[in-house]
C-alpha atoms as a PDB file:
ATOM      1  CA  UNK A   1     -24.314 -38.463  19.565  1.00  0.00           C
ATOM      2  CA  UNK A   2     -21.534 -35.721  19.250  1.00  0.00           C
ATOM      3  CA  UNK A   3     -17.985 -36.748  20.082  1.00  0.00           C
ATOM      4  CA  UNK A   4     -16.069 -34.790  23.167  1.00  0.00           C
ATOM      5  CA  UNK A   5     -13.962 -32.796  20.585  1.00  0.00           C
ATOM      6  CA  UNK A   6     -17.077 -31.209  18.700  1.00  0.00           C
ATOM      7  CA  UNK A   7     -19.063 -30.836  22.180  1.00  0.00           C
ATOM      8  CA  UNK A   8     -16.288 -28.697  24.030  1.00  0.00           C
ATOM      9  CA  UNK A   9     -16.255 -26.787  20.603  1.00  0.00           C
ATOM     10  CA  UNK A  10     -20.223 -25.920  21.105  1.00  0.00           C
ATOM     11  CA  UNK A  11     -19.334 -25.115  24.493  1.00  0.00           C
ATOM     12  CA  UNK A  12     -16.965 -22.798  23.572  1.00  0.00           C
ATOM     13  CA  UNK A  13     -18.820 -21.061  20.598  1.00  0.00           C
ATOM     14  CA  UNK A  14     -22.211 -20.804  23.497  1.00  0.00           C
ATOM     15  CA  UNK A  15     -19.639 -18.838  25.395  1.00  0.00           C
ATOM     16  CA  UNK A  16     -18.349 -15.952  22.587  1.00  0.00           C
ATOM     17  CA  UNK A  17     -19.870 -12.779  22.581  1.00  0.00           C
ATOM     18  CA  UNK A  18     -22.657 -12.260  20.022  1.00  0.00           C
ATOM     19  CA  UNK A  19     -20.923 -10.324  17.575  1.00  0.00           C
ATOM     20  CA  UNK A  20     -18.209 -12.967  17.239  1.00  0.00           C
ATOM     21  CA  UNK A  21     -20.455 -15.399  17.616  1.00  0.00           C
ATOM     22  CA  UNK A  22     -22.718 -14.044  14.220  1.00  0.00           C
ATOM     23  CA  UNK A  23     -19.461 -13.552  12.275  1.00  0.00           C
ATOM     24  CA  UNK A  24     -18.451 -16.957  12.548  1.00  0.00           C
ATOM     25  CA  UNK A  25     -21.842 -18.577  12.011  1.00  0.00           C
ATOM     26  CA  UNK A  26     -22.005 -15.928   8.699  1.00  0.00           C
ATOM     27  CA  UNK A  27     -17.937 -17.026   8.053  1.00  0.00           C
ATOM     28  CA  UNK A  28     -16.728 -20.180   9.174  1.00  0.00           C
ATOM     29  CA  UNK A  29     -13.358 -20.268  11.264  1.00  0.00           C
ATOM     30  CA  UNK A  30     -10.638 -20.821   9.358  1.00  0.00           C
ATOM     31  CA  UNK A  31      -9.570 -24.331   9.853  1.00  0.00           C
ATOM     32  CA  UNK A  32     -13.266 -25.050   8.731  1.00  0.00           C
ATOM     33  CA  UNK A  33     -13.261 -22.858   5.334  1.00  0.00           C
ATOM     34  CA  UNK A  34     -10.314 -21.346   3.495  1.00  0.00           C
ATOM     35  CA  UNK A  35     -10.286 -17.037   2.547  1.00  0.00           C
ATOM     36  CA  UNK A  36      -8.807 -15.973  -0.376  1.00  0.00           C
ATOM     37  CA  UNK A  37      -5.576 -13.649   0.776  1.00  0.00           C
ATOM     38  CA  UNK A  38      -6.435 -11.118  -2.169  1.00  0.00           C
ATOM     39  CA  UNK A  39      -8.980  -9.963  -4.030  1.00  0.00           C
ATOM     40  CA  UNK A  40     -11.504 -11.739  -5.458  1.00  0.00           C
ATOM     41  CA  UNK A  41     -14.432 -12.101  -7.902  1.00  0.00           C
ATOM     42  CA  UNK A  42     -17.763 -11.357  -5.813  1.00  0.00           C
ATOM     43  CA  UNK A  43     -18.827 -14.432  -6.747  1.00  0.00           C
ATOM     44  CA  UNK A  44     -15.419 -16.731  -5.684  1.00  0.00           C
ATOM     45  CA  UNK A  45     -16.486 -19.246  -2.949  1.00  0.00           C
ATOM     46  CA  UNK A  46     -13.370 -18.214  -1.349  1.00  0.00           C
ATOM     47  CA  UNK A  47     -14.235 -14.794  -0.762  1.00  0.00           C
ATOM     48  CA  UNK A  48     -12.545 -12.608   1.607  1.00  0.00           C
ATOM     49  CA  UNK A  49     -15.250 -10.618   3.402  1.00  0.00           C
ATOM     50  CA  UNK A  50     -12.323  -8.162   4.790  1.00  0.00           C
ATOM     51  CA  UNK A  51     -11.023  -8.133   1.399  1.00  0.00           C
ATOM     52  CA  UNK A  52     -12.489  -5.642  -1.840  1.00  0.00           C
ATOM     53  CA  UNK A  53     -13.871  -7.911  -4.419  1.00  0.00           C
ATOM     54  CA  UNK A  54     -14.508  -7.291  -8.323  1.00  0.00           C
ATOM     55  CA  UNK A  55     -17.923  -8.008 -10.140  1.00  0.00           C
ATOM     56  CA  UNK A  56     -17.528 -10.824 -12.774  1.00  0.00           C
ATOM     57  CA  UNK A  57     -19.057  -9.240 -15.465  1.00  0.00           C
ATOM     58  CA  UNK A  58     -18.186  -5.502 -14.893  1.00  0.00           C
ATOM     59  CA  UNK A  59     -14.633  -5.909 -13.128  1.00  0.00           C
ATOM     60  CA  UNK A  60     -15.956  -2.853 -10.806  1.00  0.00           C
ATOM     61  CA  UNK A  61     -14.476  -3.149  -7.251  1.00  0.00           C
ATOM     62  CA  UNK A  62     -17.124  -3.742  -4.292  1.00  0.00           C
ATOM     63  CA  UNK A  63     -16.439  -2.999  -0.875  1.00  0.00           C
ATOM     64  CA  UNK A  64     -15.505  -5.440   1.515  1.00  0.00           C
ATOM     65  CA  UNK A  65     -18.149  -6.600   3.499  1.00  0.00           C
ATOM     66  CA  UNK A  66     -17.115  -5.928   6.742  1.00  0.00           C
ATOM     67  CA  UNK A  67     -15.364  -2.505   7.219  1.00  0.00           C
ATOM     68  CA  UNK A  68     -12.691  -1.626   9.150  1.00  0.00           C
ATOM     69  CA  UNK A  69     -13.592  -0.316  12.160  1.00  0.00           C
ATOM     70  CA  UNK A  70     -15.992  -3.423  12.404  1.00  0.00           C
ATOM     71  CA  UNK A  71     -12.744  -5.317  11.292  1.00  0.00           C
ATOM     72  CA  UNK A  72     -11.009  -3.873  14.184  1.00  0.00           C
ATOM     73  CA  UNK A  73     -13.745  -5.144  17.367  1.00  0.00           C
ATOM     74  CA  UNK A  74     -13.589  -8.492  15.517  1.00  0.00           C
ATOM     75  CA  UNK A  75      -9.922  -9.025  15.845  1.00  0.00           C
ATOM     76  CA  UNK A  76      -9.596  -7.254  19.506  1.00  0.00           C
ATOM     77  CA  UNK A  77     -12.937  -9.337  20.384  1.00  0.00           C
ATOM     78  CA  UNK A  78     -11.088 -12.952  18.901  1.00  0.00           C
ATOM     79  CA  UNK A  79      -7.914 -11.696  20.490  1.00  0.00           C
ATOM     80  CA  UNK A  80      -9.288 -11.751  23.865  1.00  0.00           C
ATOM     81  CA  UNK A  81     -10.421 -15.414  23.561  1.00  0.00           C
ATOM     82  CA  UNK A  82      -7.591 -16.383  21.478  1.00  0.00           C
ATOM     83  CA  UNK A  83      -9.074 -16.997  18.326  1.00  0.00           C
ATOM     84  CA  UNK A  84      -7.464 -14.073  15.982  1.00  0.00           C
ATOM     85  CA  UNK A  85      -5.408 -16.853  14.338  1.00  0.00           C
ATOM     86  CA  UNK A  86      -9.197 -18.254  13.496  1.00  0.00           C
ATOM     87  CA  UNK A  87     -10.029 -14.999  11.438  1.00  0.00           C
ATOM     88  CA  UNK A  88      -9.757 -14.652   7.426  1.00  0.00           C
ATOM     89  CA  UNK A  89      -6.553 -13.091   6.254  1.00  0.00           C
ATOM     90  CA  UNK A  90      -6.402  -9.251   6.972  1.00  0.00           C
ATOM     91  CA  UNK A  91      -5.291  -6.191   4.938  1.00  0.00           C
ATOM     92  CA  UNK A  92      -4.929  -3.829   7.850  1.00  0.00           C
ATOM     93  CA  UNK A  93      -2.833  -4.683  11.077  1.00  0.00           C
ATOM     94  CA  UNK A  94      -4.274  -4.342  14.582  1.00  0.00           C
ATOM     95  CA  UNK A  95      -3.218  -3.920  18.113  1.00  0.00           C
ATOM     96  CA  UNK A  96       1.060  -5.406  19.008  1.00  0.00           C
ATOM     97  CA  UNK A  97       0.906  -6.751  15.723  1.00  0.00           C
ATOM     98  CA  UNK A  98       0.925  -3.127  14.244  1.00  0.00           C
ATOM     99  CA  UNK A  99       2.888  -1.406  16.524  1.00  0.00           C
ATOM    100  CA  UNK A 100       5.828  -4.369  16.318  1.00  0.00           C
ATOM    101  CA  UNK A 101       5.940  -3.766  12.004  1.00  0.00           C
ATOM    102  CA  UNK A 102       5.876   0.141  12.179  1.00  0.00           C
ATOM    103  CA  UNK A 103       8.208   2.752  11.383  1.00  0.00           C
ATOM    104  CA  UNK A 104       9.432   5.195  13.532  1.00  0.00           C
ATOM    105  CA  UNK A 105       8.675   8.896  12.878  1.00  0.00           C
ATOM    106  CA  UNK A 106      12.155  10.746  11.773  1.00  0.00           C
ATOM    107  CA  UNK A 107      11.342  13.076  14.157  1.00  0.00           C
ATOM    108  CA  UNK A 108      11.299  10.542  17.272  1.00  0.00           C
ATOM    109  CA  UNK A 109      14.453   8.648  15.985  1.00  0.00           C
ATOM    110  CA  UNK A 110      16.457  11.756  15.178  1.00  0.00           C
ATOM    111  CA  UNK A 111      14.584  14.616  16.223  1.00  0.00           C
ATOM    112  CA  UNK A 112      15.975  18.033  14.568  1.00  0.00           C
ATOM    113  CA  UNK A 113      15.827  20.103  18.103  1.00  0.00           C
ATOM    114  CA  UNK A 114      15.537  23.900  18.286  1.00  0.00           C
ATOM    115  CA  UNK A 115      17.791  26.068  16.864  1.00  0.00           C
ATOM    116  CA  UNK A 116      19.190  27.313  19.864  1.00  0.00           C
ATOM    117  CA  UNK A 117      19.896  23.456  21.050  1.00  0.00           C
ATOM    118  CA  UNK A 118      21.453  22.631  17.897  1.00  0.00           C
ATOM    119  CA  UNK A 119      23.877  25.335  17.719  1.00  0.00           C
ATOM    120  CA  UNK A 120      24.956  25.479  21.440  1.00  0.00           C
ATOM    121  CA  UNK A 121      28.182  23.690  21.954  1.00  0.00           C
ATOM    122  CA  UNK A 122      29.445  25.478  18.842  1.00  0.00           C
ATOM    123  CA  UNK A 123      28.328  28.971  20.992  1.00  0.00           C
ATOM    124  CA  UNK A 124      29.893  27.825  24.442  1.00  0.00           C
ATOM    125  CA  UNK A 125      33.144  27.330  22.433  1.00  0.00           C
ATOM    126  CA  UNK A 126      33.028  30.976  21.050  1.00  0.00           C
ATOM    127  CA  UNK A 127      32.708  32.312  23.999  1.00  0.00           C
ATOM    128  CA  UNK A 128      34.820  30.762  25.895  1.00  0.00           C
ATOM    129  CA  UNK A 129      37.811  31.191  23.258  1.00  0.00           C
ATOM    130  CA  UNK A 130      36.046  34.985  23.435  1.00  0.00           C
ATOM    131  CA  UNK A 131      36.511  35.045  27.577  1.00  0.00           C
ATOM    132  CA  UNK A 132      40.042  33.759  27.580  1.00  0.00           C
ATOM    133  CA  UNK A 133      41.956  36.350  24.872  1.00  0.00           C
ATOM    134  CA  UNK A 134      39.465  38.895  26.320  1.00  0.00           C
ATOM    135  CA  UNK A 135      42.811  40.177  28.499  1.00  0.00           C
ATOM    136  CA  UNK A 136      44.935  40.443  25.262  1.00  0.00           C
ATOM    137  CA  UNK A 137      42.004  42.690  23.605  1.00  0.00           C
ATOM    138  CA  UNK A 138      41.340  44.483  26.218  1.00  0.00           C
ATOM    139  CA  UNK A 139      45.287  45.498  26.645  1.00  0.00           C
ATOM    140  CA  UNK A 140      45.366  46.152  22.645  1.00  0.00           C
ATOM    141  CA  UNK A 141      43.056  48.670  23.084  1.00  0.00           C
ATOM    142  CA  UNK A 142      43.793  50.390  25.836  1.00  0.00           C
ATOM    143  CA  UNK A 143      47.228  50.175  25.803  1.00  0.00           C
ATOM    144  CA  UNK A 144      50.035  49.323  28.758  1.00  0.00           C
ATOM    145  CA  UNK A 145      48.492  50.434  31.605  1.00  0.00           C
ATOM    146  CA  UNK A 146      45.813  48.360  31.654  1.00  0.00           C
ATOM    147  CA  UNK A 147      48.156  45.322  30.698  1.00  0.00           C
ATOM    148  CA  UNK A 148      50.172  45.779  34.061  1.00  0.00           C
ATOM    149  CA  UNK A 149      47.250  45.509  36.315  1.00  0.00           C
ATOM    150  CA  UNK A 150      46.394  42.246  34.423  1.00  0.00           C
ATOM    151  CA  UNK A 151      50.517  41.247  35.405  1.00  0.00           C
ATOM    152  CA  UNK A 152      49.738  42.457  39.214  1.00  0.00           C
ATOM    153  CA  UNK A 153      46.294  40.236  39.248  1.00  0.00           C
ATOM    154  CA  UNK A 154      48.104  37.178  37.747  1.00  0.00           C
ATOM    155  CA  UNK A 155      50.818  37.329  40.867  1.00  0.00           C
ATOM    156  CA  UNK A 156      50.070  34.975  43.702  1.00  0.00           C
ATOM    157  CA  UNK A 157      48.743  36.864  46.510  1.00  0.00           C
ATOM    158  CA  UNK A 158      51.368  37.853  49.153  1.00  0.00           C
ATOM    159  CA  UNK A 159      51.760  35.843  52.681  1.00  0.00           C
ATOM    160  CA  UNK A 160      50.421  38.304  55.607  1.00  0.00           C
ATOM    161  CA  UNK A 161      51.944  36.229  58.094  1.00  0.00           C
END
């Protein structure tokens, strides 16, 4: 008779989808059998079936046996019923897990902004040093005339009352 421990576990195995369910009759879980974390001989009773392998005799690289994208539903699938940890040693990184350990673009972190963005502060102070000695120029070239009106504008306006 099976104990409690190895009962629950059928239990729980019954209740995996198919496809997880075929991988880890094909692979055992982890705890059970122990994957090679690089490549291997094709013949290695370790072998990693998400890792390339290399023939014995020719030293030729084979494909690993399961590809990516199949790679991919397996972990989100073992994810869901918390059993990622239970999966051979991966190359790629899925799902948080790859997000959390990647770079920023420079463009997100810094971004270079348009030309006109990056160059207007240094405009707004050109022409407002342009706006306020505009008076002076103005009077330089057209002479006194103009330079008393810009006296008679700068006088406080005079109390009607």
């Amino acid at each position: 008779m099976a104990s409690k421990g190895a009962q629950s576990a059928l239990e729980v195995f019954k209740q995996l989808p198919p496809v997880l369910a075929r991988f880890f009759k094909k692979y055992p879980p982890v705890p059970v059998k122990q994957y090679a974390s690089k490549p291997t001989l094709t013949s290695a009773p370790d072998r990693n079936p998400f890792l390339i392998a290399y023939h014995p005799v020719t030293k030729k690289a084979h494909e690993p046996k399961i590809s990516l994208r199949q790679q991919s539903d397996l972990y989100k699938l073992a994810r869901q019923f918390g059993l990622e940890k239970t999966l051979p040693p991966m190359t790629k990184k899925f799902g948080i897990h790859k997000m959390s350990s990647k770079k920023s673009m420079k463009g997100v972190v810094r971004p270079r902004l348009h030309k006109h963005e990056r160059t207007a502060e240094e405009r707004r102070a050109k022409r407002e040093k342009a706006i306020s000695e505009a008076d002076e120029l103005i009077i330089k070239v057209k002479g006194k005339r103009y330079a008393k009106k810009v006296a008679k504008r700068a006088l406080p306006p005079k109390n009607l009352f």
